[in-house]
Protein backbone atom coordinates (compact mmCIF):
# COMPACT_ATOMS: atom_id res chain seq x y z
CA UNK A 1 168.40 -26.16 117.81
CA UNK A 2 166.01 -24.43 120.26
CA UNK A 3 162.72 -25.51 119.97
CA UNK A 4 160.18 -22.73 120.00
CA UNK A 5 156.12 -22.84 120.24
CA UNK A 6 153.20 -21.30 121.04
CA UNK A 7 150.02 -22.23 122.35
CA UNK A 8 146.74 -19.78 121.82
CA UNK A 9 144.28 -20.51 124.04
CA UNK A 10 140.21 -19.86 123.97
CA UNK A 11 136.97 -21.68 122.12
CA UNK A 12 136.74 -18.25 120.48
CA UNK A 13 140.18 -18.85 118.56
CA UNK A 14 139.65 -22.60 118.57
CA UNK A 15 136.47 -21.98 116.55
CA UNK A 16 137.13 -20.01 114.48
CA UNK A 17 135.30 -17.06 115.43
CA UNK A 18 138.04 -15.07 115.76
CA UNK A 19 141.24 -14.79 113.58
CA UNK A 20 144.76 -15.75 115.27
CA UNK A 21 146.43 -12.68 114.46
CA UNK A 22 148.89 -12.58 117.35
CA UNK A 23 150.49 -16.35 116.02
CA UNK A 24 150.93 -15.24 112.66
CA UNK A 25 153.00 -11.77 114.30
CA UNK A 26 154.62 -13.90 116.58
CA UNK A 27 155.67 -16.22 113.86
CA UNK A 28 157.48 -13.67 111.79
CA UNK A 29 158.74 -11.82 114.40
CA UNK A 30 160.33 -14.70 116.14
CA UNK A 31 162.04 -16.02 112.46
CA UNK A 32 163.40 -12.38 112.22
CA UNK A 33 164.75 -12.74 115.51
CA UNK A 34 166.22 -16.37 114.56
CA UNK A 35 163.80 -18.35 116.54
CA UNK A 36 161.50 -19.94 113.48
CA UNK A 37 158.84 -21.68 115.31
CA UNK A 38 158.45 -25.79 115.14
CA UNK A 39 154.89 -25.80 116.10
CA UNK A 40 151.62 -23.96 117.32
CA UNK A 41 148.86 -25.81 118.98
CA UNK A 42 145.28 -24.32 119.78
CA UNK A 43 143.36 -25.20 123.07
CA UNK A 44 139.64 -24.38 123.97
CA UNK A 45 138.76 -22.62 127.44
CA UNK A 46 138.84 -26.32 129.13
CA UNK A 47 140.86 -26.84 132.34
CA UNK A 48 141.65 -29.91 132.13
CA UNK A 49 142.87 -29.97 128.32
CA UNK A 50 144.73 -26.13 129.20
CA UNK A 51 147.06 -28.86 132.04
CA UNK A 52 147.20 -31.54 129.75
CA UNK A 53 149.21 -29.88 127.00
CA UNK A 54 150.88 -27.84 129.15
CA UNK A 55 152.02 -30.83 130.34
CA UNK A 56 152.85 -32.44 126.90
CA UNK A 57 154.59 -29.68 125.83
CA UNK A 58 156.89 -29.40 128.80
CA UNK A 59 158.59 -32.48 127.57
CA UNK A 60 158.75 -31.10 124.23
CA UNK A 61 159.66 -27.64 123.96
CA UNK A 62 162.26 -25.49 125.03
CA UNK A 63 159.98 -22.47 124.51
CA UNK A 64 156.44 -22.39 124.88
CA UNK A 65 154.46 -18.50 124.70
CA UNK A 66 151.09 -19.28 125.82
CA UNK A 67 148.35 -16.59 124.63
CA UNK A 68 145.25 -15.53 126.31
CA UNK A 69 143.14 -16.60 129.26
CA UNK A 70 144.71 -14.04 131.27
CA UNK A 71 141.40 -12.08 131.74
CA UNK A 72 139.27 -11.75 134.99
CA UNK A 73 136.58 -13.69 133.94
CA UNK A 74 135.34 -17.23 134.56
CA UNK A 75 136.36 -18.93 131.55
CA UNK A 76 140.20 -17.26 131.57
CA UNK A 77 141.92 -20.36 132.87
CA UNK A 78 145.67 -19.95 131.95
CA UNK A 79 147.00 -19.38 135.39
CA UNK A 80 144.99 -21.90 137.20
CA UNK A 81 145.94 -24.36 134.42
CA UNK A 82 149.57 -23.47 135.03
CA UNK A 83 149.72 -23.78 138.56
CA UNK A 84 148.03 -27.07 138.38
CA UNK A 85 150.32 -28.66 135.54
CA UNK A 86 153.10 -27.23 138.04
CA UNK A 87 151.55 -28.65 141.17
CA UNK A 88 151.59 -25.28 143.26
CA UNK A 89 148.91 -22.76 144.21
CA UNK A 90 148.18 -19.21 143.21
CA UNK A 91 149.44 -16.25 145.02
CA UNK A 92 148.38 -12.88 144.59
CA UNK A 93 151.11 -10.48 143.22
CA UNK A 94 150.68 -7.57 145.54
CA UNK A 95 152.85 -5.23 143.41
CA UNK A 96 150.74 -6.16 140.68
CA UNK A 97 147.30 -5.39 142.18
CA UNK A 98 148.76 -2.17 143.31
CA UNK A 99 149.41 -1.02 139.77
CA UNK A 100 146.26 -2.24 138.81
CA UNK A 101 144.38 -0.26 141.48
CA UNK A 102 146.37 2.97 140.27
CA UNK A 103 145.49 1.64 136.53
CA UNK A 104 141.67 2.12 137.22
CA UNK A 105 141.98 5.40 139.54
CA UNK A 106 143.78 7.26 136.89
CA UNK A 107 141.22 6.92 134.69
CA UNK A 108 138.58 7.87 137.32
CA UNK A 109 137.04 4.54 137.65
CA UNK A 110 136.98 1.72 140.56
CA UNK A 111 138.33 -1.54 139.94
CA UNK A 112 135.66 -4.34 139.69
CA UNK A 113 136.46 -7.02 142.68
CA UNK A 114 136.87 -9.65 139.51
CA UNK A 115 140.02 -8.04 138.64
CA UNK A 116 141.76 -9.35 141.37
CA UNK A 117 141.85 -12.50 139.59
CA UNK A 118 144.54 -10.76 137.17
CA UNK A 119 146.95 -10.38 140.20
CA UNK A 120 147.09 -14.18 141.08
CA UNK A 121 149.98 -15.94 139.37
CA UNK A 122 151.63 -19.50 140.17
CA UNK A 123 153.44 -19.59 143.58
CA UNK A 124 157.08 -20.80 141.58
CA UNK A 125 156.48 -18.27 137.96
CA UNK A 126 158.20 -14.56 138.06
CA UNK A 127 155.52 -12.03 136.94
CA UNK A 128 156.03 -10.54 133.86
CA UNK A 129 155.56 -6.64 132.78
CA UNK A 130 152.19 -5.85 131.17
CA UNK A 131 153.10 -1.64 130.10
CA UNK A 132 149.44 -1.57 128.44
CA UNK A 133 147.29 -3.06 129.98
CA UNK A 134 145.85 -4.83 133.31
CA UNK A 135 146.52 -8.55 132.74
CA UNK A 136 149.93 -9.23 134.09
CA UNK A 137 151.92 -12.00 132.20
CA UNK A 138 154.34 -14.43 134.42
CA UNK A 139 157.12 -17.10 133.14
CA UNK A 140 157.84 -20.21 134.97
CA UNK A 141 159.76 -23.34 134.33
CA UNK A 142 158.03 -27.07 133.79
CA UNK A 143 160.06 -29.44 133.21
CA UNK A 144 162.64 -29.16 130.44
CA UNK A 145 160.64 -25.72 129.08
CA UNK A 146 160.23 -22.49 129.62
CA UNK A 147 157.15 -20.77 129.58
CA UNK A 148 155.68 -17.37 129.13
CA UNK A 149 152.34 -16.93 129.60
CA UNK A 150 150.81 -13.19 127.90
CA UNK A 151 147.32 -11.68 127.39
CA UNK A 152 145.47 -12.24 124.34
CA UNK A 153 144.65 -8.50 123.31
CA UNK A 154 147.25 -7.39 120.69
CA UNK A 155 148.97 -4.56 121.62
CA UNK A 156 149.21 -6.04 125.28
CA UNK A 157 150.89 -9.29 123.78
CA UNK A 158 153.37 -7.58 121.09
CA UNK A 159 154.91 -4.88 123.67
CA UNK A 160 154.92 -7.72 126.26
CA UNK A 161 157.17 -10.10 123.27
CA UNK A 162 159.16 -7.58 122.53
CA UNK A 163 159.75 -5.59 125.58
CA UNK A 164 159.51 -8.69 128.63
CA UNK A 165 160.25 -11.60 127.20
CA UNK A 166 162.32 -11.30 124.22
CA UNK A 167 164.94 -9.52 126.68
CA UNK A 168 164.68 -13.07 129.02
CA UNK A 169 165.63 -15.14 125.77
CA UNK A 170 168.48 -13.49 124.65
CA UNK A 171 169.87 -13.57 128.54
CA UNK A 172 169.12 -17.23 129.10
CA UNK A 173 169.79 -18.88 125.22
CA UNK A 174 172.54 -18.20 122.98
CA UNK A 175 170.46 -17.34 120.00
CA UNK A 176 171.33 -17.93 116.40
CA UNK A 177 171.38 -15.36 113.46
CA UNK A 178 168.22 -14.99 111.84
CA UNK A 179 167.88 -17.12 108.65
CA UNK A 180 167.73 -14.97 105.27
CA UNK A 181 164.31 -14.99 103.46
CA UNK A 182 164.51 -12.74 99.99
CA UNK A 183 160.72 -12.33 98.86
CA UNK A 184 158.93 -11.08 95.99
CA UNK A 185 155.82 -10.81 94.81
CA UNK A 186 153.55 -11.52 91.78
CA UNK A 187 150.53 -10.83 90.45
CA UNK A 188 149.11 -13.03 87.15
CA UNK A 189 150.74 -15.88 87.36
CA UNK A 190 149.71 -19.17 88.90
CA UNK A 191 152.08 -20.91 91.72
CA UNK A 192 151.89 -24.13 89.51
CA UNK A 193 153.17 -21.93 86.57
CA UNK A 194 155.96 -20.34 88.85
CA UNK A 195 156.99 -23.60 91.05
CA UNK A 196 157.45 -25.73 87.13
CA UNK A 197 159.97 -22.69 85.88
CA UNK A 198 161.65 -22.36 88.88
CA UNK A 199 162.29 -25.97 89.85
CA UNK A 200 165.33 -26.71 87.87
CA UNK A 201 166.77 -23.90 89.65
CA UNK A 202 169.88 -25.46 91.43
CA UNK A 203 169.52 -23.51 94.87
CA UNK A 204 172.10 -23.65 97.64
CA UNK A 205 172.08 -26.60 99.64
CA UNK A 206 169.82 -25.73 102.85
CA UNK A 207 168.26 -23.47 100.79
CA UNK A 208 164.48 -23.68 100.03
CA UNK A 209 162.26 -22.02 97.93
CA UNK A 210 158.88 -21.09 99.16
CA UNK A 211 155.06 -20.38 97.41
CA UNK A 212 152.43 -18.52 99.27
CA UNK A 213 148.92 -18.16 97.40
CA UNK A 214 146.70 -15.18 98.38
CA UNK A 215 144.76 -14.49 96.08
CA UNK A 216 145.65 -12.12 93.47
CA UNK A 217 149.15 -12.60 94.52
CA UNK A 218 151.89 -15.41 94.77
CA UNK A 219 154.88 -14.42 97.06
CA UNK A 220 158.74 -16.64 96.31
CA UNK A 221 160.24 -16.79 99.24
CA UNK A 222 163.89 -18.42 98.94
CA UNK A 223 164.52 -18.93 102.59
CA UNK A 224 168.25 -20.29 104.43
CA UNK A 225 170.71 -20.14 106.99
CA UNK A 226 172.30 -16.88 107.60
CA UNK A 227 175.43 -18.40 106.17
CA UNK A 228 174.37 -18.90 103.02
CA UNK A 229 173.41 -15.29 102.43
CA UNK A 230 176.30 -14.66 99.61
CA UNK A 231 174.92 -18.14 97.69
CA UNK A 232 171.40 -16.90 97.73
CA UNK A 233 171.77 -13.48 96.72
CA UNK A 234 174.06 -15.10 93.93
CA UNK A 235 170.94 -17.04 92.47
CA UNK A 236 168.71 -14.54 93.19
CA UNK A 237 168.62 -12.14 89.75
CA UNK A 238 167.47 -15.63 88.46
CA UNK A 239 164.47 -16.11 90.34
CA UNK A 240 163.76 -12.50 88.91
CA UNK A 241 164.21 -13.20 85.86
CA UNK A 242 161.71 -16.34 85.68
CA UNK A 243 158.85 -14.29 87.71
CA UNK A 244 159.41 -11.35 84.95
CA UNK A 245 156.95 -9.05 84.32
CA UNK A 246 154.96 -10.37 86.76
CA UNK A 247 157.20 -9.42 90.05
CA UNK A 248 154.87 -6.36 91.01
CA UNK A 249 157.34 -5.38 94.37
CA UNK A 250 160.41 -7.37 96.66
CA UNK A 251 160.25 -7.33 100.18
CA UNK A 252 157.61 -7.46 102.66
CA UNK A 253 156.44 -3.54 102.66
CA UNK A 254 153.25 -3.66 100.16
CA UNK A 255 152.65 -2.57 96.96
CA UNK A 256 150.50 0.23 98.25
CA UNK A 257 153.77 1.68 100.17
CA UNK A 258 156.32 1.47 98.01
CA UNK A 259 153.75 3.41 95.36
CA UNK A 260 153.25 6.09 98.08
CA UNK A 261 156.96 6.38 98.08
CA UNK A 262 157.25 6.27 94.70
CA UNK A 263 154.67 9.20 94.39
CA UNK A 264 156.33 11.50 97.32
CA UNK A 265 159.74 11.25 95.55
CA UNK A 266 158.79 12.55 92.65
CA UNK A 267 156.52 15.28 94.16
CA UNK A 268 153.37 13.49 92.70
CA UNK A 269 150.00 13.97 93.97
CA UNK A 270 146.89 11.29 92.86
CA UNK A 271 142.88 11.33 93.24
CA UNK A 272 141.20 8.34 92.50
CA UNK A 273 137.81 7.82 91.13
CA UNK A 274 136.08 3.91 91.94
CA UNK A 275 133.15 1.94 91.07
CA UNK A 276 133.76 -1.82 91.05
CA UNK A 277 136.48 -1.28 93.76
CA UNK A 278 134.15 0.46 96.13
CA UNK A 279 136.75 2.69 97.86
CA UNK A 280 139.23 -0.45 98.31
CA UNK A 281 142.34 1.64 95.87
CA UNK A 282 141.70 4.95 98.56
CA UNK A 283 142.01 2.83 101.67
CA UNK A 284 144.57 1.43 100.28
CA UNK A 285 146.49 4.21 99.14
CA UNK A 286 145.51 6.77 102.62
CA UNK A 287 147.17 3.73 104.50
CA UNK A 288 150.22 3.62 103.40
CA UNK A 289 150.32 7.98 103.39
CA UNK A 290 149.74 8.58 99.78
CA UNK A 291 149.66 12.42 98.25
CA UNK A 292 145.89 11.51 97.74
CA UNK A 293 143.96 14.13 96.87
CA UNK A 294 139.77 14.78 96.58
CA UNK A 295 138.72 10.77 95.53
CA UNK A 296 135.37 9.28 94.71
CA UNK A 297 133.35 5.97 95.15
CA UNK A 298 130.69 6.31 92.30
CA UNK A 299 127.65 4.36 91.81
CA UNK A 300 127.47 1.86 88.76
CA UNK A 301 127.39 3.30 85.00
CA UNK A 302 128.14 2.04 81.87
CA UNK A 303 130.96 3.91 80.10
CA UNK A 304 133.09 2.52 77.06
CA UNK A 305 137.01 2.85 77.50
CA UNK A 306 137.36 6.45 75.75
CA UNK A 307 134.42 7.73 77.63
CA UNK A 308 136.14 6.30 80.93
CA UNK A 309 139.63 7.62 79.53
CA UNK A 310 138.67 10.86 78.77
CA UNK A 311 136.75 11.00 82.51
CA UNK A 312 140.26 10.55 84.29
CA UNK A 313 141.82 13.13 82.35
CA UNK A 314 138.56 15.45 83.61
CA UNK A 315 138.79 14.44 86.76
CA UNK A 316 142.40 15.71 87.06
CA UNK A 317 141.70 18.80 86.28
CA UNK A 318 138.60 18.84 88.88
CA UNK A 319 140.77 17.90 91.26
CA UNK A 320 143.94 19.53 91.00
CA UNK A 321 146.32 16.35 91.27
CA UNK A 322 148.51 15.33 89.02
CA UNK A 323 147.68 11.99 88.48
CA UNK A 324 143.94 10.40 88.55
CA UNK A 325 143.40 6.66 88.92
CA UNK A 326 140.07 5.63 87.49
CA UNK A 327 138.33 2.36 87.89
CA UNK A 328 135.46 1.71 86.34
CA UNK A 329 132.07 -0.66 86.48
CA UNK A 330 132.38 -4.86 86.30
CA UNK A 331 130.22 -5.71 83.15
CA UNK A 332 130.61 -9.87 81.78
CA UNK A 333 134.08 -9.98 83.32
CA UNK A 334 135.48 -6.87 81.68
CA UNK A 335 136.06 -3.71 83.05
CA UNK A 336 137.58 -0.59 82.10
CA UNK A 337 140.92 1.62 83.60
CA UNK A 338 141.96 4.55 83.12
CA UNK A 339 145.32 6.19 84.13
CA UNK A 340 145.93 10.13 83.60
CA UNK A 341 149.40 11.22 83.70
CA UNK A 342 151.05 14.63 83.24
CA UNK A 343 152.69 12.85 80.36
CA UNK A 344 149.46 11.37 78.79
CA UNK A 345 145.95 9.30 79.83
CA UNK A 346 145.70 5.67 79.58
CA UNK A 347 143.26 3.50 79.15
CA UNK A 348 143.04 -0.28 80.16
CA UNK A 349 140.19 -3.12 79.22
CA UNK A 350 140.85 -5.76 80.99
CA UNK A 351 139.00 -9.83 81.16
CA UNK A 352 139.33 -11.25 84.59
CA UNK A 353 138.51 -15.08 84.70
CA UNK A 354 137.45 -14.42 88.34
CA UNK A 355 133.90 -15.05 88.54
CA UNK A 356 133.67 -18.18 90.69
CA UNK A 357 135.67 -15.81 93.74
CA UNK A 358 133.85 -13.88 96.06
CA UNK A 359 133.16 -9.94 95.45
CA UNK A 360 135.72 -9.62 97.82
CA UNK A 361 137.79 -11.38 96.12
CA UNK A 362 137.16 -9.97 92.69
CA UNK A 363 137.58 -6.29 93.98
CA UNK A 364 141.13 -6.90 95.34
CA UNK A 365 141.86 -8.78 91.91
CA UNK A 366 141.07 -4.90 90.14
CA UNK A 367 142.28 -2.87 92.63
CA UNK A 368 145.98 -4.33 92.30
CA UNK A 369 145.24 -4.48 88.43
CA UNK A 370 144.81 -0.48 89.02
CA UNK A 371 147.59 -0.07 91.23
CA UNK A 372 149.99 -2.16 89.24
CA UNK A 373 149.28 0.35 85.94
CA UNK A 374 150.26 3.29 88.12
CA UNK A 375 153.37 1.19 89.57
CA UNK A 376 154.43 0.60 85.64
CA UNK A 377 154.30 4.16 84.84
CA UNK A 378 155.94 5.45 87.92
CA UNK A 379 158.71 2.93 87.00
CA UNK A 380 158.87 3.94 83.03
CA UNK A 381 157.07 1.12 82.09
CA UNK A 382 154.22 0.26 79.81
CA UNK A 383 151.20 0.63 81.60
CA UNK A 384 149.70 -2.43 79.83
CA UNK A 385 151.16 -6.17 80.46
CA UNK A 386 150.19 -9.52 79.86
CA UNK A 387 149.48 -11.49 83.13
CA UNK A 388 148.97 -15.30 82.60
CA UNK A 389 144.43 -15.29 83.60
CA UNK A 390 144.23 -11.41 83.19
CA UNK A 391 143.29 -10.57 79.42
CA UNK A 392 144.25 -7.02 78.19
CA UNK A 393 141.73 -6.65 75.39
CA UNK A 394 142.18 -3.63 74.44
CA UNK A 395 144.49 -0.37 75.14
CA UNK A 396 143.83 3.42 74.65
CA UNK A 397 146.41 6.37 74.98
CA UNK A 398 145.08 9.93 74.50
């Protein structure tokens, strides 16, 4: 098996001042590619530690993407850290400070004398393609691994994975198919609740079934080899059946997207009115390209469920869309929904046990409460459903 890692480099990442976004995309888009990762390490902007796992990890891996420290200031260390765990010096990549002068004259600017710095590579590494930006990458062989060594910004690092060096792997390993993950999501339910019903599920051997907890949502991921794709897909329709009415959308797209689909296939435009979400539903809903339609984020009010009811069913008519989601105001953990429909308007109160999370947390909680009532009814479902620590208290249908 070829043993894959990566190694993120900078105090910024190290402590936590930043989030690692570019090891969780590498992560999945290696798997997909049938290179799961067996380990990422973190290293602050220290020179000697940068040579000292480079080092370690040359004995290690076969693989090894290092991230960051590419940059033309002081602390970026990567290359000088590579050339010294190598034992060579740094040359400067003419070609490379050529296309970084014509980088910075194109957009009417002179390069700053520190960005030569981005030009010097290791005297035995092959430079590697930055098409975005001005840190070139390079790859070079230590020991039993080989190593790529990318720019920490994240559009330079994903074209630079996908377009340099995922081209190199597939020349120099003989790669195997990507393992099969099948994923679905709930909301409701707990993972304890989940992982005790789904345990005595006899899987595939090889096969493994995964929890991920993010709050609202669990994800079941039932991951294996590519070759036991007919076995899992056998047992699948079980794992289905035990999530139930709690399986809120499969695969990896979003609930907010497959709603927006949803919506455009049946020629369905929405407007949503907020209070407690604060304009999360709308952001949600304009990112994935919903039909969305004149929305509101309203200040706090007390309404009862009718008077919120009968406001969606206004507000469609103010607006001109066919469908209005309404949430309304957080008051002793309940709070009020309200769904019109060309069919009918629907109303929702709803006790969330959520008060020792963070507003943050508590708005996302609604907003997919909202957005699973409109995925019920777009699917012929009952709007209202019992989910494990969400109470509906009461329903209204006008």
């Amino acid at each position: 098996m070829i043993k894959v890692e990566m190694l993120s480099t900078g105090d910024e990442v190290l402590y936590g001042q930043i989030i690692d976004t570019n090891a969780a995309w590498l992560a999945d888009y290696f798997f997909e590619q049938g290179l799961p990762m067996s380990r990422r390490n973190t290293v602050g902007d220290s020179l000697e530690d940068l040579i000292d796992v480079l080092k370690e990890r040359s004995e290690q891996a076969d693989i090894l993407i290092v991230n960051g420290g590419l940059g033309p200031t002081s602390d970026d260390l990567s290359a000088l850290a590579a050339a010294k765990a190598a034992g060579v010096e740094l040359v400067e990549h003419q070609e490379w400070l050529v296309h970084m002068e014509k980088f910075f004259s194109e957009r009417g600017r002179v390069m700053a004398p520190s960005n030569r710095k981005q030009a010097q590579i290791p005297a035995n590494s092959e430079m590697v393609d930055n098409p975005v930006g001005t840190a070139c990458g390079f790859a070079m062989q230590l020991n039993r691994c080989l190593m790529f060594f990318t720019p920490g910004v994240p559009s330079e690092f994903k074209a630079m994975v996908d377009k340099q060096i995922m081209p190199r792997l597939r020349e120099r390993f003989t790669l195997p198919e990507p393992p099969i993950c099948l994923r679905l999501t709930t909301f409701g339910r707990s993972e304890s609740e989940l992982a005790q019903s789904l345990d005595p599920l006899a899987l595939p051997a090889g096969a493994v079934m995964g929890y991920r907890s993010s709050m609202p949502i669990i994800e079941l991921k039932l991951t294996g080899p590519a070759s036991l794709r007919e076995a899992m897909e056998a047992v699948w329709p079980e794992v289905r059946r035990v999530a139930g009415e709690s399986i809120i959308f499969e695969g990896t797209e979003g609930l907010p997207v497959q709603i927006a689909s949803r919506l455009k296939e049946k020629g369905l435009s929405i407007a949503v009115s907020e209070q407690f979400t604060a304009g999360l539903l709308c952001l949600q809903l304009s990112g994935a390209d919903a039909p969305l339609g004149n929305s509101s984020v309203l200040s706090a009010r007390e309404e009862t469920l009718g008077e919120l009811t009968r406001r969606a069913a206004q507000e469609a008519a103010n607006t001109g869309c066919d469908i209005t989601l309404v949430v309304g105001s957080l008051n002793d953990e309940h709070l009020n929904f309200a769904l019109h429909t060309p069919d009918a308007t629907h109303g929702l109160r709803v006790k969330f046990n959520v008060s020792r999370h963070a507003l943050r947390t508590r708005q996302e909680v609604c907003a997919m409460m909202a957005l699973n009532m409109l995925r019920r009814w777009l699917n012929d479902r009952d709007v209202a459903a019992e989910h494990g620590w969400i109470n509906v208290v009461e329903t209204l249908k006008l």
